[in-house]
Protein backbone atom coordinates (compact mmCIF):
# COMPACT_ATOMS: atom_id res chain seq x y z
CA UNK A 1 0.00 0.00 0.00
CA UNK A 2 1.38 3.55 -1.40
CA UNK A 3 2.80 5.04 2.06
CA UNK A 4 1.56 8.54 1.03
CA UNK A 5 -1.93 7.04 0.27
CA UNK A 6 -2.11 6.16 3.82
CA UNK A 7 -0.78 9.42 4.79
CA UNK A 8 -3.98 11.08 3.73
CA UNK A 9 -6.98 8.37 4.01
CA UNK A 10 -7.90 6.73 7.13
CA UNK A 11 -7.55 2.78 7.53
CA UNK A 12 -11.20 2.46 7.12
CA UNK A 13 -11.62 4.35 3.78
CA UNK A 14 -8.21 2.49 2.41
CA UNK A 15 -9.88 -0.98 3.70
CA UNK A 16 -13.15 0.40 2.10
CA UNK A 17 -11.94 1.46 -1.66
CA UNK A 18 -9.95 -2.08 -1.28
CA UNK A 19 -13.04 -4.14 -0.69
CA UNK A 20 -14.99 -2.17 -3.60
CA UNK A 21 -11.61 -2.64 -6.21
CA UNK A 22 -11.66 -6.45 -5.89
CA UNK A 23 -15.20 -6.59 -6.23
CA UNK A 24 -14.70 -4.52 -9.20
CA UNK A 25 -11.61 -7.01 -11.09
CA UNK A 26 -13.26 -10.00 -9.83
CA UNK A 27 -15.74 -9.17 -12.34
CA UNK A 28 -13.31 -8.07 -15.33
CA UNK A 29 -11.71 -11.59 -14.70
CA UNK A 30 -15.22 -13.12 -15.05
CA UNK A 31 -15.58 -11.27 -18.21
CA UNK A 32 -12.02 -11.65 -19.50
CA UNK A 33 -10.92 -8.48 -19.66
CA UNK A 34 -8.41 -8.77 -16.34
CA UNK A 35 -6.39 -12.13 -16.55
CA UNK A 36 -6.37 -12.48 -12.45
CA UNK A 37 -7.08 -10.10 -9.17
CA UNK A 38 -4.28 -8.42 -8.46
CA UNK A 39 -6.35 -6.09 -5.51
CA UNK A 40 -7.07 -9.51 -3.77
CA UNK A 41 -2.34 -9.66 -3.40
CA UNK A 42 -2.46 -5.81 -1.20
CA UNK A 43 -3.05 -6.30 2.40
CA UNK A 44 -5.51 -4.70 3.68
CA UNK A 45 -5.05 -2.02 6.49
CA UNK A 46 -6.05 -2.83 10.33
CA UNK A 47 -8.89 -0.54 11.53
CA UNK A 48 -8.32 0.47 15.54
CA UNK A 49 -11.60 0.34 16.50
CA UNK A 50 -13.38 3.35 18.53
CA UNK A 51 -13.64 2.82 21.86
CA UNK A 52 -17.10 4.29 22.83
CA UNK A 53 -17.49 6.44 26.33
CA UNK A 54 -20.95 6.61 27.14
CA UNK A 55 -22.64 8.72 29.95
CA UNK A 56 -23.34 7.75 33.30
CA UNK A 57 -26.61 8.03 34.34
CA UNK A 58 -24.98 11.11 36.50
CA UNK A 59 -23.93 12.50 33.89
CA UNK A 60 -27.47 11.52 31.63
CA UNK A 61 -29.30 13.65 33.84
CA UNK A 62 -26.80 16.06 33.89
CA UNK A 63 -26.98 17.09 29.88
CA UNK A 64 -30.66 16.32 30.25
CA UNK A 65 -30.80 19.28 32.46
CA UNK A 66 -28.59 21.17 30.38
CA UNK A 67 -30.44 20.34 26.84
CA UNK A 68 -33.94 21.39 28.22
CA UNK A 69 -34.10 25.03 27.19
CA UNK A 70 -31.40 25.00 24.15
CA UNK A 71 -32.48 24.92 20.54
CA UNK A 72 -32.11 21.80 19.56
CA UNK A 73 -32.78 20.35 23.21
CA UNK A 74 -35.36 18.12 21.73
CA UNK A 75 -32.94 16.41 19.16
CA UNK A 76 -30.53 15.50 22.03
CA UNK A 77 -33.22 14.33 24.01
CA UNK A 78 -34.26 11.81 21.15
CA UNK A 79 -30.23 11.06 20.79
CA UNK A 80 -30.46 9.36 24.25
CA UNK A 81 -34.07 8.77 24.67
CA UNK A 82 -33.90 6.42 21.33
CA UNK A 83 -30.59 5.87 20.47
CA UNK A 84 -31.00 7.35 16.88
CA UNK A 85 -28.07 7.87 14.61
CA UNK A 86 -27.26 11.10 14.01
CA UNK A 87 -28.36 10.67 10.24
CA UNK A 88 -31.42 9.24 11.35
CA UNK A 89 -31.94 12.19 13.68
CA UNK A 90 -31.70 15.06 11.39
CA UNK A 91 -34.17 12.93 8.94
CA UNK A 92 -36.89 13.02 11.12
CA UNK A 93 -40.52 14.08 9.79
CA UNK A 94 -43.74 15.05 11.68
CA UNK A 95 -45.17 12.70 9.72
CA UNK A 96 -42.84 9.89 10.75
CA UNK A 97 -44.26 10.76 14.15
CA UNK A 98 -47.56 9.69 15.63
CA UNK A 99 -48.28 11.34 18.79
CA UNK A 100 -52.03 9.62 19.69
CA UNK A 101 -50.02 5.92 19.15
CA UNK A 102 -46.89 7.54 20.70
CA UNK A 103 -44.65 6.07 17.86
CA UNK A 104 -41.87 7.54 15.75
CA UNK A 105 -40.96 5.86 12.50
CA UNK A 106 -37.28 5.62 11.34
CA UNK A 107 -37.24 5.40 7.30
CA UNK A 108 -34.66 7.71 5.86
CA UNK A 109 -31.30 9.44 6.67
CA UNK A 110 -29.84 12.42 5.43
CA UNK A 111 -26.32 12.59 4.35
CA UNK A 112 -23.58 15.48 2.30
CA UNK A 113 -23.03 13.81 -1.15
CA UNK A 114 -19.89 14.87 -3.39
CA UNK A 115 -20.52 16.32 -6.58
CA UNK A 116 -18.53 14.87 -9.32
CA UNK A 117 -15.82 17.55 -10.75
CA UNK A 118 -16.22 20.31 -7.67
CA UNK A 119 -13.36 20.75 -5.54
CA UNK A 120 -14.42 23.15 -2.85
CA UNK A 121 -15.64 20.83 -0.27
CA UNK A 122 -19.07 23.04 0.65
CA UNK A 123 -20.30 24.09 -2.94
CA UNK A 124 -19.14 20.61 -4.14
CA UNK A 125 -21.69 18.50 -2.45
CA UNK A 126 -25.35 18.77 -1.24
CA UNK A 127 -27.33 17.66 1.65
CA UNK A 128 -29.70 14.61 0.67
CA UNK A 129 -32.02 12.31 1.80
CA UNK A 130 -31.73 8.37 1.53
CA UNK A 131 -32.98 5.31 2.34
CA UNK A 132 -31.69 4.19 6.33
CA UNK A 133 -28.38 2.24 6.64
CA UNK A 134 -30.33 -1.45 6.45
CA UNK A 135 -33.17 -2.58 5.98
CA UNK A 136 -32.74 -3.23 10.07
CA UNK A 137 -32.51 0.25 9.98
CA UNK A 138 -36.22 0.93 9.53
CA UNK A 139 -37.80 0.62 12.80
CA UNK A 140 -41.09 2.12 14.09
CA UNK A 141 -39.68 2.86 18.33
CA UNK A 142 -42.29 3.68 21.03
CA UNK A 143 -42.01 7.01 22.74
CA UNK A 144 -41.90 7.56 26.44
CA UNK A 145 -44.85 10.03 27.71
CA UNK A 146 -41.65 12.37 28.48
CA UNK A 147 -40.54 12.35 24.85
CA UNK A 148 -44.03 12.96 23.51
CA UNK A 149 -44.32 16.08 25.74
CA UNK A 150 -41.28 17.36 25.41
CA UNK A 151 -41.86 17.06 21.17
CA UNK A 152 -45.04 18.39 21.81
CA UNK A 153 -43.26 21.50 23.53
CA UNK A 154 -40.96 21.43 20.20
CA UNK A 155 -43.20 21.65 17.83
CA UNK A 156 -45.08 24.90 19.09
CA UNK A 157 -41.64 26.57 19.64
CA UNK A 158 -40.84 25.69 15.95
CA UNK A 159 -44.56 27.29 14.84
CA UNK A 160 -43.09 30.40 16.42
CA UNK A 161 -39.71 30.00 14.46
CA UNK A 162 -41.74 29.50 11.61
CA UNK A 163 -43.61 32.15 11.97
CA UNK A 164 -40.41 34.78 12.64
CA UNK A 165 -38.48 33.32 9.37
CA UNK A 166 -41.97 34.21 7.27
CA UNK A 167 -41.51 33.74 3.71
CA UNK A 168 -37.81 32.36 4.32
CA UNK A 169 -39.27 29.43 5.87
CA UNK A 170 -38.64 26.32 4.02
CA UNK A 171 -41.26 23.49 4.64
CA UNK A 172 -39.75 20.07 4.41
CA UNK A 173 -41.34 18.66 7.29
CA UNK A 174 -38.29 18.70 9.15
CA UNK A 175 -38.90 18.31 12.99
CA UNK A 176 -35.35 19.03 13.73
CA UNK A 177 -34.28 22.11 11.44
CA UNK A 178 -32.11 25.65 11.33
CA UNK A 179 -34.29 28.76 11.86
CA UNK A 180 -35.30 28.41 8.33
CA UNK A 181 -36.40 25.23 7.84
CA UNK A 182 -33.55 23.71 6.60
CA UNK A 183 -31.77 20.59 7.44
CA UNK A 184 -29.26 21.24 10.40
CA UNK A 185 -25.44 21.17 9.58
CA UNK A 186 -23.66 18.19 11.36
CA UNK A 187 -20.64 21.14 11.64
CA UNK A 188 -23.13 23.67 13.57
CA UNK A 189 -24.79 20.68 15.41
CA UNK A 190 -21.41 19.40 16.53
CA UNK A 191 -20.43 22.87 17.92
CA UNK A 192 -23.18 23.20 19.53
CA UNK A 193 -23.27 20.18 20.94
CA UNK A 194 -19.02 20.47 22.12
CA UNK A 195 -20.56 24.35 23.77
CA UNK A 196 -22.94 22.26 25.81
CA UNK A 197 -20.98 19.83 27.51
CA UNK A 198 -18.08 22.27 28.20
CA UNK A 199 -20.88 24.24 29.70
CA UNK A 200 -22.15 22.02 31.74
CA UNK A 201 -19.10 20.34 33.10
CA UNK A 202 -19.52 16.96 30.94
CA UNK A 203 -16.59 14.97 29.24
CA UNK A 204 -16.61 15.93 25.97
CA UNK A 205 -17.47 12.69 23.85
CA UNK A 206 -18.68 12.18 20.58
CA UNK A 207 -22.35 13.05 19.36
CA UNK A 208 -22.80 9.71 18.64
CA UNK A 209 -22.26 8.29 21.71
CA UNK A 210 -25.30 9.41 22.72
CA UNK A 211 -26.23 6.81 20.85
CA UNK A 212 -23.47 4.16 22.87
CA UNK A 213 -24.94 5.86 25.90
CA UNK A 214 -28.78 4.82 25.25
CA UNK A 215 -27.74 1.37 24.89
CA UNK A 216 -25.50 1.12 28.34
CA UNK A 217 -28.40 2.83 29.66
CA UNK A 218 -30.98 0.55 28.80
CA UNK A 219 -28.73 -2.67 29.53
CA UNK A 220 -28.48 -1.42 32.73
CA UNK A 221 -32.03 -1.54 33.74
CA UNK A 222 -32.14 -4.78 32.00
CA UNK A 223 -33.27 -4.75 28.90
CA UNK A 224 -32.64 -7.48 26.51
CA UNK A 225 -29.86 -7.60 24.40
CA UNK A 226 -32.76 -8.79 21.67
CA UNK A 227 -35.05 -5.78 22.28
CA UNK A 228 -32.10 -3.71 22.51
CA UNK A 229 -30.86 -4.86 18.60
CA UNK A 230 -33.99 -3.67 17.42
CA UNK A 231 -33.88 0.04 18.82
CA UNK A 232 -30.75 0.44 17.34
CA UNK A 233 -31.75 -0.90 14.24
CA UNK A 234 -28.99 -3.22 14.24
CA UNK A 235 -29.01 -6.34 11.33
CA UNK A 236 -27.77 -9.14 13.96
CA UNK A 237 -27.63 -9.69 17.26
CA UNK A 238 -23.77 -10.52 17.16
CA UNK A 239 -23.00 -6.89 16.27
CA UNK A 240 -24.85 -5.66 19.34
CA UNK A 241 -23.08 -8.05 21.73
CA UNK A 242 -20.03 -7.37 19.83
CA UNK A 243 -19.73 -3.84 20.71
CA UNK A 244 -22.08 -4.11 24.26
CA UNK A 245 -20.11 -7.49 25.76
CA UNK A 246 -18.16 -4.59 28.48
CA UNK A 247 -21.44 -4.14 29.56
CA UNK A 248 -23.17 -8.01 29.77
CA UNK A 249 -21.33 -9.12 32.99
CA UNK A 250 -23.82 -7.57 35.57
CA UNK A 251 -26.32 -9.49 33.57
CA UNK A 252 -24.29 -12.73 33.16
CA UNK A 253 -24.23 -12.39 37.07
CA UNK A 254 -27.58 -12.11 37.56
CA UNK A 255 -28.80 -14.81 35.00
CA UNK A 256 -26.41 -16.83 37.49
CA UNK A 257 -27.86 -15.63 40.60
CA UNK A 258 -31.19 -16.79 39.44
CA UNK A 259 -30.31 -19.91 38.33
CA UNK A 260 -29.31 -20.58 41.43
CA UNK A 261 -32.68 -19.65 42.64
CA UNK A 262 -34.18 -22.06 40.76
CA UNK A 263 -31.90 -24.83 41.41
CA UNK A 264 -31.65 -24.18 45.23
């Protein structure tokens, strides 16, 4: 692997392109026009995995506390309420949302996509909506009576937004959005987000491990590892007890404890 190639891609995108080029010669040797694989020779780059570092439940409540009255307080309070991705969160429609069933219906993401032949990075792609990550991926979760009222309360503050921006206002549906309507910047939302925890005192971990934090959460108070795949919107049930196994052995302990129970 070309030294300076690693220099400037990460492991995973080198490991990524690598996976997509022997796809892509397998099939010119199927067709003859590649006499063998010469992609499947390169080795392909170890990727460190990220270690996650979910809240405590101290410091849940905590940036619960300190969310309440921000802007996008309601988004971060879904984060951790439901685990969303942050794609996943920024996709969000009222009409994915049904209040009287207290349901909200994960079926799209929003991602930046490159344009082809544009070199400045922000007027060479554009913000776009796609299908989720899996099929997994589209879930319809059940809301807590907190996370309907505090939606609710979201809602009628963005009526008022709406009604400040006037004929700027852009109506996608959005339930997360800029003062226009818009989607929200993962840049903006990311400094806002850093402002936040320094603010409040809190280590300053990733957005997304809001999401790790949901999970450790709900483990905690027992839920099963089976239930828990399905918020997440995880495909198998390995990958959740792949990356939640640190947090099993309380519940190891206790599946001993009442085995024991049973057995005398």
């Amino acid at each position: 692997m070309n030294e300076q190639l690693k220099t400037y891609l990460s492991a995973r995108t080198v490991q990524l392109s690598l996976v997509i080029l022997r796809h892509a010669l397998d099939d010119a040797v199927k067709w003859n026009l590649a006499p063998r694989n010469v992609a499947k020779l390169i080795d392909s780059p170890r990727v460190k995995r990220y270690k996650a570092t979910p809240f405590t439940p101290e410091q849940a409540r905590t940036f619960v506390a300190a969310v309440e009255v921000k802007r996008w307080g309601a988004l971060y309070l879904t984060a951790v309420a439901l685990g969303l991705r942050e794609g996943e969160l920024l996709a969000v429609k009222w009409s994915d949302i049904d209040f009287a069933k207290r349901t909200l219906t994960v079926n799209q993401t929003v991602q930046r996509i490159c344009l082809e032949g544009v070199r400045e990075k922000r007027k060479g792609s554009r913000l776009e909506f796609c299908e989720t990550k899996t099929a997994s991926s589209y879930r319809t979760l059940s809301l807590s009576s907190c996370l309907v009222a505090v939606l609710r309360a979201h809602r009628a503050n963005e009526n008022k937004t709406r009604l400040v921006a006037g004929s700027d206002w852009r109506d996608l549906d959005l339930v997360f959005t800029t003062s226009k309507g818009t989607p929200i910047e993962k840049s903006n939302l990311h400094r806002d987000y850093k402002k936040i925890l320094k603010d409040a005192g809190l280590p300053s971990i990733r957005l997304h491990d809001l999401r790790h934090s949901c999970a450790t959460l709900l483990l905690a108070q027992g839920v099963h590892p089976r239930a828990l795949m399905e918020q997440l919107g995880h495909s198998r049930i390995g990958t959740t007890m792949d990356i939640y196994a640190h947090v099993m052995p309380p519940m190891l302990e206790d599946v001993a404890n009442k085995m024991e129970a049973i057995l005398g």
